[in-house]
PDB file of N, CA and C in Angstrom:
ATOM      1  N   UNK A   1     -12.710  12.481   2.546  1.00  0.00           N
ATOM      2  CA  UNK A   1     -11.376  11.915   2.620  1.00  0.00           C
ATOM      3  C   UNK A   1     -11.524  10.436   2.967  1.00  0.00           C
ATOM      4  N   UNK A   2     -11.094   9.666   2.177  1.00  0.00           N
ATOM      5  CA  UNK A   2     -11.058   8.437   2.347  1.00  0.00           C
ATOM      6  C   UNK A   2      -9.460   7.930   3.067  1.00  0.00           C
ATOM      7  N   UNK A   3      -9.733   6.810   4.181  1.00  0.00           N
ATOM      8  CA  UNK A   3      -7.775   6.558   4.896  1.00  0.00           C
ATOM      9  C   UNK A   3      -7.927   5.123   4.565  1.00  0.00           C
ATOM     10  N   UNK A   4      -7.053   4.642   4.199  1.00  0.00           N
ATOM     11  CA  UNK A   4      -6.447   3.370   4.102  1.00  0.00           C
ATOM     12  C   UNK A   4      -5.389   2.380   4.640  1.00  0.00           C
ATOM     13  N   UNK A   5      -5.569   1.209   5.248  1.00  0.00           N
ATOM     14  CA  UNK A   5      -4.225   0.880   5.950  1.00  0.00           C
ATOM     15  C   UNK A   5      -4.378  -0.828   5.270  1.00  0.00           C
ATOM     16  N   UNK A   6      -3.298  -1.098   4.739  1.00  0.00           N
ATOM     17  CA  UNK A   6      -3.088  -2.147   4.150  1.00  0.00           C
ATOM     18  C   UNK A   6      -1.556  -3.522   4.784  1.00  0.00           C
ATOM     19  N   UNK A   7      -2.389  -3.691   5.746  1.00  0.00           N
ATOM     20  CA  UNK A   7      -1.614  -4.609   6.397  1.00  0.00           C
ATOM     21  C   UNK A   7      -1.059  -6.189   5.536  1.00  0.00           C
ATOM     22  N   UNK A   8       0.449  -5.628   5.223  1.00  0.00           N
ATOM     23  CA  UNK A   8       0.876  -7.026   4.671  1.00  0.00           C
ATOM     24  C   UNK A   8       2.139  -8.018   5.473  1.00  0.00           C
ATOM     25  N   UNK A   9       1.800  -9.435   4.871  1.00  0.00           N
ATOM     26  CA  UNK A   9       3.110  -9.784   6.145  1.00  0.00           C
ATOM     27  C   UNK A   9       3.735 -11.113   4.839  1.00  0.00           C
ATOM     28  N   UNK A  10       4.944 -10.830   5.171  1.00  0.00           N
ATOM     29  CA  UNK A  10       6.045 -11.146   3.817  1.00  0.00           C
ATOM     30  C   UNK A  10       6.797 -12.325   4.696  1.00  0.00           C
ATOM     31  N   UNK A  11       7.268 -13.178   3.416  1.00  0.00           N
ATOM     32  CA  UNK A  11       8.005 -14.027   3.931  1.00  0.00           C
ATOM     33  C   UNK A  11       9.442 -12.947   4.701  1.00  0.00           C
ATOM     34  N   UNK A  12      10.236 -13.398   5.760  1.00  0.00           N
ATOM     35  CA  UNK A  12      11.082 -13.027   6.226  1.00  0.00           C
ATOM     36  C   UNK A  12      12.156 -12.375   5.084  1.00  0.00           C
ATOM     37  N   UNK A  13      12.502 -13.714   4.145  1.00  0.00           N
ATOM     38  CA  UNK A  13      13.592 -13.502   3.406  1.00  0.00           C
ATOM     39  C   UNK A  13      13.415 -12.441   2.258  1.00  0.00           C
ATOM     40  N   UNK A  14      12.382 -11.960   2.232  1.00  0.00           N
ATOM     41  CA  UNK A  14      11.596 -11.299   0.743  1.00  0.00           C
ATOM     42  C   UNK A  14      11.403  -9.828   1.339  1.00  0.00           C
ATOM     43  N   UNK A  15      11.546  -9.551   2.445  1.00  0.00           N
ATOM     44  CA  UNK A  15      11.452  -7.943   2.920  1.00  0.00           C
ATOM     45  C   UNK A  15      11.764  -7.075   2.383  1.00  0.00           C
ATOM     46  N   UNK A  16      12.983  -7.212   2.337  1.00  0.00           N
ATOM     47  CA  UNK A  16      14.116  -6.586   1.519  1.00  0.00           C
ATOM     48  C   UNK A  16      13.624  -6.236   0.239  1.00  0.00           C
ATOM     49  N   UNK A  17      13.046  -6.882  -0.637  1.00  0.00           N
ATOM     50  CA  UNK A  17      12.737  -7.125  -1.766  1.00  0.00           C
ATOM     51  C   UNK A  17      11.514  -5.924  -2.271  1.00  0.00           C
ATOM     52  N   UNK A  18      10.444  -6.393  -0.847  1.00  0.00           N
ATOM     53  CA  UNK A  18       9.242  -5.416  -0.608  1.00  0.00           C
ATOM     54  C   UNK A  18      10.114  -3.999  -0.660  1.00  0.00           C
ATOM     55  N   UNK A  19      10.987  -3.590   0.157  1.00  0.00           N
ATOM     56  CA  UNK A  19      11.291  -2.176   0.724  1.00  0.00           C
ATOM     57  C   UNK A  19      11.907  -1.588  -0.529  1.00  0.00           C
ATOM     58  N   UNK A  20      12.173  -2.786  -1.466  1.00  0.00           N
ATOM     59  CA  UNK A  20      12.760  -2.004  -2.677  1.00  0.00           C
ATOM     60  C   UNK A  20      11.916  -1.748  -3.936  1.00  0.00           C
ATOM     61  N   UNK A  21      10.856  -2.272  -4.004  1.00  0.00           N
ATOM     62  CA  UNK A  21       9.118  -1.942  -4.932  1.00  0.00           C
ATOM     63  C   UNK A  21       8.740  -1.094  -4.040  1.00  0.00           C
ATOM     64  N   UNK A  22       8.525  -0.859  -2.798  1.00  0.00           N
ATOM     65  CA  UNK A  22       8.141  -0.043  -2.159  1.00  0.00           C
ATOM     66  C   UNK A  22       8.778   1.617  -2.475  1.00  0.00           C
ATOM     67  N   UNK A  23       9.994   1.654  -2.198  1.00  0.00           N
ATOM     68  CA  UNK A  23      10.840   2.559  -2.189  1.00  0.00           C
ATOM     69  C   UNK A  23      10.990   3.308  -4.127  1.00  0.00           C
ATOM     70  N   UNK A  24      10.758   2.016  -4.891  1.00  0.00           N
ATOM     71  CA  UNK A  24      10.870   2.303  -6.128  1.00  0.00           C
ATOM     72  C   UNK A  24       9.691   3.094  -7.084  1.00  0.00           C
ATOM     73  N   UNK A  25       8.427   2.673  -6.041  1.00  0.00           N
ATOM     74  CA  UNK A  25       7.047   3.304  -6.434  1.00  0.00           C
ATOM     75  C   UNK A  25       6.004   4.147  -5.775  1.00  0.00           C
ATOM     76  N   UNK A  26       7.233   4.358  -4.520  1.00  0.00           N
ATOM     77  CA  UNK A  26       6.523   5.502  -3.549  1.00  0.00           C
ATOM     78  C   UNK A  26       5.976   6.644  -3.813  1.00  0.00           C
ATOM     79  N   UNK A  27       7.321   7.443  -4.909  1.00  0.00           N
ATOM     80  CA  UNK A  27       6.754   8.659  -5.719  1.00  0.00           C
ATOM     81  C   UNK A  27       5.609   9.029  -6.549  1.00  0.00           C
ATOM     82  N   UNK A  28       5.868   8.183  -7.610  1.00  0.00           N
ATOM     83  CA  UNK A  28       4.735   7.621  -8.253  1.00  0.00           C
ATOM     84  C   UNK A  28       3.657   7.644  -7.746  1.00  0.00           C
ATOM     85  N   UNK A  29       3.472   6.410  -6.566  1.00  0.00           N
ATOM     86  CA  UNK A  29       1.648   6.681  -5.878  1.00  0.00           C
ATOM     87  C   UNK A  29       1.040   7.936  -5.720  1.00  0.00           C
ATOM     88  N   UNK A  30       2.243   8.551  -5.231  1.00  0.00           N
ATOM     89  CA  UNK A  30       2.245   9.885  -4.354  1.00  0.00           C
ATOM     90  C   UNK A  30       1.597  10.971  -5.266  1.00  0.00           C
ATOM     91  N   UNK A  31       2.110  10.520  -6.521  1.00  0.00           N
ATOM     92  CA  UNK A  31       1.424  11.450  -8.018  1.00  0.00           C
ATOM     93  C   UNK A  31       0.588  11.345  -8.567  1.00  0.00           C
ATOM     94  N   UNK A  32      -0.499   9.823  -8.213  1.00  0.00           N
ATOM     95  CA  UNK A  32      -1.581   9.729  -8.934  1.00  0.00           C
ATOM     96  C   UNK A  32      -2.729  10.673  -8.080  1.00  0.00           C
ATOM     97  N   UNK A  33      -3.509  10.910  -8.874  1.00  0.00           N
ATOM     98  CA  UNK A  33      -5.022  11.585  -8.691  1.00  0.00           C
ATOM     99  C   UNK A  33      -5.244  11.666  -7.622  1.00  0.00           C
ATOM    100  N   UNK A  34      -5.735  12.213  -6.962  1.00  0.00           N
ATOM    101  CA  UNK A  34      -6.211  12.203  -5.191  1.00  0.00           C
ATOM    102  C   UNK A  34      -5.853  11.569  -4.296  1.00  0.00           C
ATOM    103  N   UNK A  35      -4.303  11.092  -4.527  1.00  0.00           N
ATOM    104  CA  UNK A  35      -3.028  10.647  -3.356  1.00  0.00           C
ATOM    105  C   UNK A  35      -2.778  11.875  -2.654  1.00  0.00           C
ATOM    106  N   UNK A  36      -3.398  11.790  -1.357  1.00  0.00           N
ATOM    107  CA  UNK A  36      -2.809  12.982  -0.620  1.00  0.00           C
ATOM    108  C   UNK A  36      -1.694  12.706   0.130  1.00  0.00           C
ATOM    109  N   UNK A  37      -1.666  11.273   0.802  1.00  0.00           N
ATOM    110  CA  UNK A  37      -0.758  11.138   1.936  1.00  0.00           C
ATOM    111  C   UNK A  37      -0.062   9.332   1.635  1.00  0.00           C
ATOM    112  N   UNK A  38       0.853   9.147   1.974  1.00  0.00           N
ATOM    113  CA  UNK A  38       1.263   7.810   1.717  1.00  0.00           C
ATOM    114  C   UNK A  38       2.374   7.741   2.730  1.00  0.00           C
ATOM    115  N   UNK A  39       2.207   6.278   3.505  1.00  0.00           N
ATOM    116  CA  UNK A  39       3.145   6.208   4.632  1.00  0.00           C
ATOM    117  C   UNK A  39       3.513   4.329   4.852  1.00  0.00           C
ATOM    118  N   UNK A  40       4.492   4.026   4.698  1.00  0.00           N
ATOM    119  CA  UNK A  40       4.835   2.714   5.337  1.00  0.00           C
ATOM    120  C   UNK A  40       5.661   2.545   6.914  1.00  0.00           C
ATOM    121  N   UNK A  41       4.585   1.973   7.650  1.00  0.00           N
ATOM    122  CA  UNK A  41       4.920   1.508   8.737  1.00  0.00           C
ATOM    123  C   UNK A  41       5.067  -0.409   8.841  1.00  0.00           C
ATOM    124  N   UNK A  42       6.284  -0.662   9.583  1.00  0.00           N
ATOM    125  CA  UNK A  42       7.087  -1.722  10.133  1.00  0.00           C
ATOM    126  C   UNK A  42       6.382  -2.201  11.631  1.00  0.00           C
ATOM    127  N   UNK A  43       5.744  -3.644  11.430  1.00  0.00           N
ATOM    128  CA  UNK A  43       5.063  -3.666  13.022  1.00  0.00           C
ATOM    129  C   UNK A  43       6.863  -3.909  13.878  1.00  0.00           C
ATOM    130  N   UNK A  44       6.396  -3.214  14.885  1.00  0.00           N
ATOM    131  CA  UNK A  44       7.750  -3.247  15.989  1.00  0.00           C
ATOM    132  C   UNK A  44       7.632  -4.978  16.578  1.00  0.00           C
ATOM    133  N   UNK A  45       6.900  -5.573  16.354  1.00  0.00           N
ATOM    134  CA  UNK A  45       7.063  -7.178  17.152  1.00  0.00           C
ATOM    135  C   UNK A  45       7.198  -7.607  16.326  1.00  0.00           C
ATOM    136  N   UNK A  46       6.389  -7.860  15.220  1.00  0.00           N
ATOM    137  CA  UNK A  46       7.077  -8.569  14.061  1.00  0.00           C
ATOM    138  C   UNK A  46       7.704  -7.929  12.563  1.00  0.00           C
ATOM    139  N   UNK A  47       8.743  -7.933  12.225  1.00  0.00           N
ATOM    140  CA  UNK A  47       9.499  -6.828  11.174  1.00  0.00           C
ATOM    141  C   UNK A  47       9.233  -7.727  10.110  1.00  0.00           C
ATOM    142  N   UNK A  48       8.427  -8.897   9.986  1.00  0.00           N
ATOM    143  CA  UNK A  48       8.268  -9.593   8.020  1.00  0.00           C
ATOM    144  C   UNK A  48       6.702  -8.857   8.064  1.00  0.00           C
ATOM    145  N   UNK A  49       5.829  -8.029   9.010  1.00  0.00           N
ATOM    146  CA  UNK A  49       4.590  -7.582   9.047  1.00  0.00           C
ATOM    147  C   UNK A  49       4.765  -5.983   8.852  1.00  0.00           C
ATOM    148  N   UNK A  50       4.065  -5.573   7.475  1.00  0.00           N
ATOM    149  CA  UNK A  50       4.478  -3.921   6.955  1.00  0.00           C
ATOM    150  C   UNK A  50       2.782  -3.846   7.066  1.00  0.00           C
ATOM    151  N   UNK A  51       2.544  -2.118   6.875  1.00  0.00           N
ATOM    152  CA  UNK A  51       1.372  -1.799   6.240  1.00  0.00           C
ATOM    153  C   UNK A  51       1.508  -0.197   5.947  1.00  0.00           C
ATOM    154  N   UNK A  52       0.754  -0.136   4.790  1.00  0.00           N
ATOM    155  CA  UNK A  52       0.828   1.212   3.842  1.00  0.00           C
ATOM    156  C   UNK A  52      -0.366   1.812   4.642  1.00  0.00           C
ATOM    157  N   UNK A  53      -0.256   2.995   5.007  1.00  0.00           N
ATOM    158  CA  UNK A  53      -1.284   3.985   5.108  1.00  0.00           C
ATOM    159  C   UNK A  53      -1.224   5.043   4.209  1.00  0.00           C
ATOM    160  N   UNK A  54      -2.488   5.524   4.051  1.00  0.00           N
ATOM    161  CA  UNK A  54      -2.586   6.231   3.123  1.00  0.00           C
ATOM    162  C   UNK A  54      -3.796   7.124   2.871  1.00  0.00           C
ATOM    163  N   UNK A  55      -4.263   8.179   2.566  1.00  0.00           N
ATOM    164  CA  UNK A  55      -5.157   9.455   2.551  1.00  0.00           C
ATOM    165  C   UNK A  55      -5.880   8.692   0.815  1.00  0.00           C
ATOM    166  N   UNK A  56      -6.806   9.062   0.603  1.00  0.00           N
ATOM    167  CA  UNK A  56      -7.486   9.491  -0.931  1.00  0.00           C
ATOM    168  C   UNK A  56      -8.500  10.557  -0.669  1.00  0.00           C
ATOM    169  N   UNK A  57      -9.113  11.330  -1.342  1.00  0.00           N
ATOM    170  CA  UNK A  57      -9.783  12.347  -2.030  1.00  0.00           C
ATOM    171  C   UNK A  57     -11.087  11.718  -1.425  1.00  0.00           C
ATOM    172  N   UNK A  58     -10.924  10.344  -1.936  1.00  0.00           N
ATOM    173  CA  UNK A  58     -12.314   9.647  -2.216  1.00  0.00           C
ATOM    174  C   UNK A  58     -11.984   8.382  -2.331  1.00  0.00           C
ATOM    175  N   UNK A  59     -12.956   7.522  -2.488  1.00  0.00           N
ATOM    176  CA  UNK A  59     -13.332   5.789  -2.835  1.00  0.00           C
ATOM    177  C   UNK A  59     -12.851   6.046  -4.287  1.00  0.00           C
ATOM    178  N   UNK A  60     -13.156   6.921  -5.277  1.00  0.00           N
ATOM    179  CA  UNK A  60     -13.191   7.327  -6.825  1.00  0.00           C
ATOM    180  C   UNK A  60     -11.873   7.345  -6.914  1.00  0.00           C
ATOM    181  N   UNK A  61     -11.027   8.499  -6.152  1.00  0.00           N
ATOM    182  CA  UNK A  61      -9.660   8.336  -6.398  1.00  0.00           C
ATOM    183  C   UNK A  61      -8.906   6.940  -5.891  1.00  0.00           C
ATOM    184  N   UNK A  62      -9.518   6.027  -5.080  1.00  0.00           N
ATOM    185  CA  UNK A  62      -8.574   4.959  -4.922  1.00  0.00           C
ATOM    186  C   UNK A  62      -8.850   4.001  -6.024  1.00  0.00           C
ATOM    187  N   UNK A  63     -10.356   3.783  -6.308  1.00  0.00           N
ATOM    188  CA  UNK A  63     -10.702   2.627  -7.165  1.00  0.00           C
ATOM    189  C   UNK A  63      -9.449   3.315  -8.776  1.00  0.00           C
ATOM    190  N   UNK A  64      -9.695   5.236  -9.045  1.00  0.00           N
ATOM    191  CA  UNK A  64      -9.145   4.829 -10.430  1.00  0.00           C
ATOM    192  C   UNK A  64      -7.544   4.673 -10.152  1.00  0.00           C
ATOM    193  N   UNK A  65      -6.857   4.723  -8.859  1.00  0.00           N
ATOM    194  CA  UNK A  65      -5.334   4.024  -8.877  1.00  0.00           C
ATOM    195  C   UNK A  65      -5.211   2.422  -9.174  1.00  0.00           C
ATOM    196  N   UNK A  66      -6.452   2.114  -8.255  1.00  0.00           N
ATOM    197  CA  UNK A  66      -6.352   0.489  -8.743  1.00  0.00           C
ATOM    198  C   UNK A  66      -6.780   0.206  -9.888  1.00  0.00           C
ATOM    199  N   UNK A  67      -7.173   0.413 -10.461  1.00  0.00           N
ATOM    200  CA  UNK A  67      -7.545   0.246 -11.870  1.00  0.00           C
ATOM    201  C   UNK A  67      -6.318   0.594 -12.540  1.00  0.00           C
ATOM    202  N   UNK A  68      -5.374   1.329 -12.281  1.00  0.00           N
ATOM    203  CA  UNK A  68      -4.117   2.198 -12.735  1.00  0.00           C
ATOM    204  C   UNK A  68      -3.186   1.152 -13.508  1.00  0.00           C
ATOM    205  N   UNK A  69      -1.977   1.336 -14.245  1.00  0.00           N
ATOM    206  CA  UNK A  69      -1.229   0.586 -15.513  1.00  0.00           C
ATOM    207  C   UNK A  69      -0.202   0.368 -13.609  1.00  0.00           C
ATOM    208  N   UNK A  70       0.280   1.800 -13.351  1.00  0.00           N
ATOM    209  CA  UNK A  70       1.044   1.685 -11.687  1.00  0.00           C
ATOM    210  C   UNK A  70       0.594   0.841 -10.632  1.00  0.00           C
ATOM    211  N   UNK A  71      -0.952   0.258 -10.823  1.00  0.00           N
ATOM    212  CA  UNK A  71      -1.595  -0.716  -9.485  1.00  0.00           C
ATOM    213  C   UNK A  71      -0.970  -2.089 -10.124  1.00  0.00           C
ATOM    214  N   UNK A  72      -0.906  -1.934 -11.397  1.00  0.00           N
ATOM    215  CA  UNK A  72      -0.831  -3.084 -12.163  1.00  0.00           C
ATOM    216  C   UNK A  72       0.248  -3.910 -11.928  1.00  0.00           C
ATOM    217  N   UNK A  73       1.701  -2.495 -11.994  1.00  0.00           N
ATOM    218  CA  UNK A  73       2.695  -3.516 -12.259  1.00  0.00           C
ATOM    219  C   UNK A  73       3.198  -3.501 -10.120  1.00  0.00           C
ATOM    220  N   UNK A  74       2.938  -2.556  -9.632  1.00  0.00           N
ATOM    221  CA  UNK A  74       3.280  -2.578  -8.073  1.00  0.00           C
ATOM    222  C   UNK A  74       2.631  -3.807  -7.236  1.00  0.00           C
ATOM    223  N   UNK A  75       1.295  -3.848  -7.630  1.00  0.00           N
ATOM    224  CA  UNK A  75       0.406  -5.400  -6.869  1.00  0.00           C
ATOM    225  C   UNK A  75       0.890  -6.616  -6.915  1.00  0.00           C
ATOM    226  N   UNK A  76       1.282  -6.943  -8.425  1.00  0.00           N
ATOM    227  CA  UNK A  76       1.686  -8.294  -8.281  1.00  0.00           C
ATOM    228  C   UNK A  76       3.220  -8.662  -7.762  1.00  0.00           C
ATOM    229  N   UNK A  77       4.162  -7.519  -8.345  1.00  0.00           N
ATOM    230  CA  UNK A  77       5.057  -7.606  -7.449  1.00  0.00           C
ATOM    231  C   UNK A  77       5.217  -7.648  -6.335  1.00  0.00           C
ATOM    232  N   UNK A  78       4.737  -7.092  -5.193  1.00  0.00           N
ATOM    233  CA  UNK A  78       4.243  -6.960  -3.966  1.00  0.00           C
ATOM    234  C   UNK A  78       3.960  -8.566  -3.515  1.00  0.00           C
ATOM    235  N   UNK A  79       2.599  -8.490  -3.960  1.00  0.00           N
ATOM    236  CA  UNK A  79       1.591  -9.785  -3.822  1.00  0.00           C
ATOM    237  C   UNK A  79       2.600 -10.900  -4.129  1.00  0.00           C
ATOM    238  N   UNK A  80       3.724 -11.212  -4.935  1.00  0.00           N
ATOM    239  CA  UNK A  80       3.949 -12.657  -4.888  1.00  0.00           C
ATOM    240  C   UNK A  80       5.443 -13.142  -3.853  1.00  0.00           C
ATOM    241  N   UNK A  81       5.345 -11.645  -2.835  1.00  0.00           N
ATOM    242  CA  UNK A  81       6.239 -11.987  -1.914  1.00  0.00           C
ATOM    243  C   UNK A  81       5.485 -12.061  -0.161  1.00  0.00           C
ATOM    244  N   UNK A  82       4.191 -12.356  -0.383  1.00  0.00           N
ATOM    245  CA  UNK A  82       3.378 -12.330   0.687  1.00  0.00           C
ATOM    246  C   UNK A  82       3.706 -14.196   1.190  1.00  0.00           C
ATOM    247  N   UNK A  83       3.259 -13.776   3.042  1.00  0.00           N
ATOM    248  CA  UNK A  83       3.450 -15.140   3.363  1.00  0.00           C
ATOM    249  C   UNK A  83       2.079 -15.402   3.940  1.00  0.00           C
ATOM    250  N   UNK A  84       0.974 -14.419   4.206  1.00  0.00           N
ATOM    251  CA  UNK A  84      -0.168 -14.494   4.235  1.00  0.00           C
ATOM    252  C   UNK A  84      -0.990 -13.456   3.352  1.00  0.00           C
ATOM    253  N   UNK A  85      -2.634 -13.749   3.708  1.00  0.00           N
ATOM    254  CA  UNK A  85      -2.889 -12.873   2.372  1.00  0.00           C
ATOM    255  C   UNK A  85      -2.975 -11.692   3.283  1.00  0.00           C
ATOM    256  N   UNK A  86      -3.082 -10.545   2.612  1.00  0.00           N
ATOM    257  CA  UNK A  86      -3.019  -8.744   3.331  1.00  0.00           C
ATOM    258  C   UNK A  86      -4.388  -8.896   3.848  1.00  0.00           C
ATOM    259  N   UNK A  87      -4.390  -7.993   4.357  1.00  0.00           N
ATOM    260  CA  UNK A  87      -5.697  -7.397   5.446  1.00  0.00           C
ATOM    261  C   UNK A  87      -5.723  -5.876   4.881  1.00  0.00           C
ATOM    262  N   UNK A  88      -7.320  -5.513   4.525  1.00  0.00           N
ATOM    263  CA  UNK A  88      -7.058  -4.383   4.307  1.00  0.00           C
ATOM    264  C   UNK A  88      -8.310  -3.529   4.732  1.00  0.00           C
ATOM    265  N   UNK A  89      -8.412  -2.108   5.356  1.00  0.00           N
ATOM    266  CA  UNK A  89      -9.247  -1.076   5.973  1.00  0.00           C
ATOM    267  C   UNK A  89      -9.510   0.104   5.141  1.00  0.00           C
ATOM    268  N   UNK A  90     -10.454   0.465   5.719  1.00  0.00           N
ATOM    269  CA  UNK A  90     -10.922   1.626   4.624  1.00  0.00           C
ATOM    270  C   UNK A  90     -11.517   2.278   5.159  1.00  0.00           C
ATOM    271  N   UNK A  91     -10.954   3.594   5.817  1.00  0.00           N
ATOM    272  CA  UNK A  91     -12.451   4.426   6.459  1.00  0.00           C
ATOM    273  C   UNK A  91     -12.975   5.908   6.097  1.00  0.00           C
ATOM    274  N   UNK A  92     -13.954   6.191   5.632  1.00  0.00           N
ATOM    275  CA  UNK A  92     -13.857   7.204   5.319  1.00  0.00           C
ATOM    276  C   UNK A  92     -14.887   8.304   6.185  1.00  0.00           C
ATOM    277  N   UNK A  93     -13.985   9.687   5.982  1.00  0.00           N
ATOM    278  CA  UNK A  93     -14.350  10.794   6.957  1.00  0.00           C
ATOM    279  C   UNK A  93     -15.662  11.625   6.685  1.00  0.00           C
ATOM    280  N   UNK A  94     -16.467  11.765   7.489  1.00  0.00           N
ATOM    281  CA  UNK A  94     -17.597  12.102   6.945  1.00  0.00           C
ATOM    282  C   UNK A  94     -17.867  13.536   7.131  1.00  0.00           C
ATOM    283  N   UNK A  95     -16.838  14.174   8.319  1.00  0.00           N
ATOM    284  CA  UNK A  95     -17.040  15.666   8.445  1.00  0.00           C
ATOM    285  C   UNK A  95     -15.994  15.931   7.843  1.00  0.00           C
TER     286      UNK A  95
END
């Protein structure tokens, strides 16, 4: 099992914007290949700072989402409402 936490932080005015690509392609993730779990959390001190957590199968099932036509059109949308660049973790379970 591979976990993922993808810390992003958005201009203030563009949140809104995020929660609605977010909200619009939640399902979707949720349906590709070895998406087990998908979760967006809001930091409580600062609300323009989000991050996706998230379960995979494997490294295999995340690389073929990103590779995906769905990584394609969700990333850049995402990505061109950032006010820094994301931070992102990856850990995977070995038992």
């Amino acid at each position: 099992m591979l976990f993922r936490i993808v810390r992003m932080t958005f201009d203030p005015a563009r949140t809104a914007e995020f929660l609605t690509i977010f909200r619009d392609s939640e399902a979707r993730i949720r349906q590709q290949p070895g998406c087990r779990h998908l979760e967006l959390w809001q930091d409580a001190d600062n609300p323009a700072v989000y991050c996706t957590y998230s379960h995979w199968d494997d490294a295999a099932a995340l690389d073929a989402y990103r590779k995906s036509a769905l990584f394609g059109e969700v990333w850049p949308a995402t990505k061109r409402l950032f006010a820094a660049p994301p931070v992102a973790f990856s850990v995977a379970q070995v038992l």
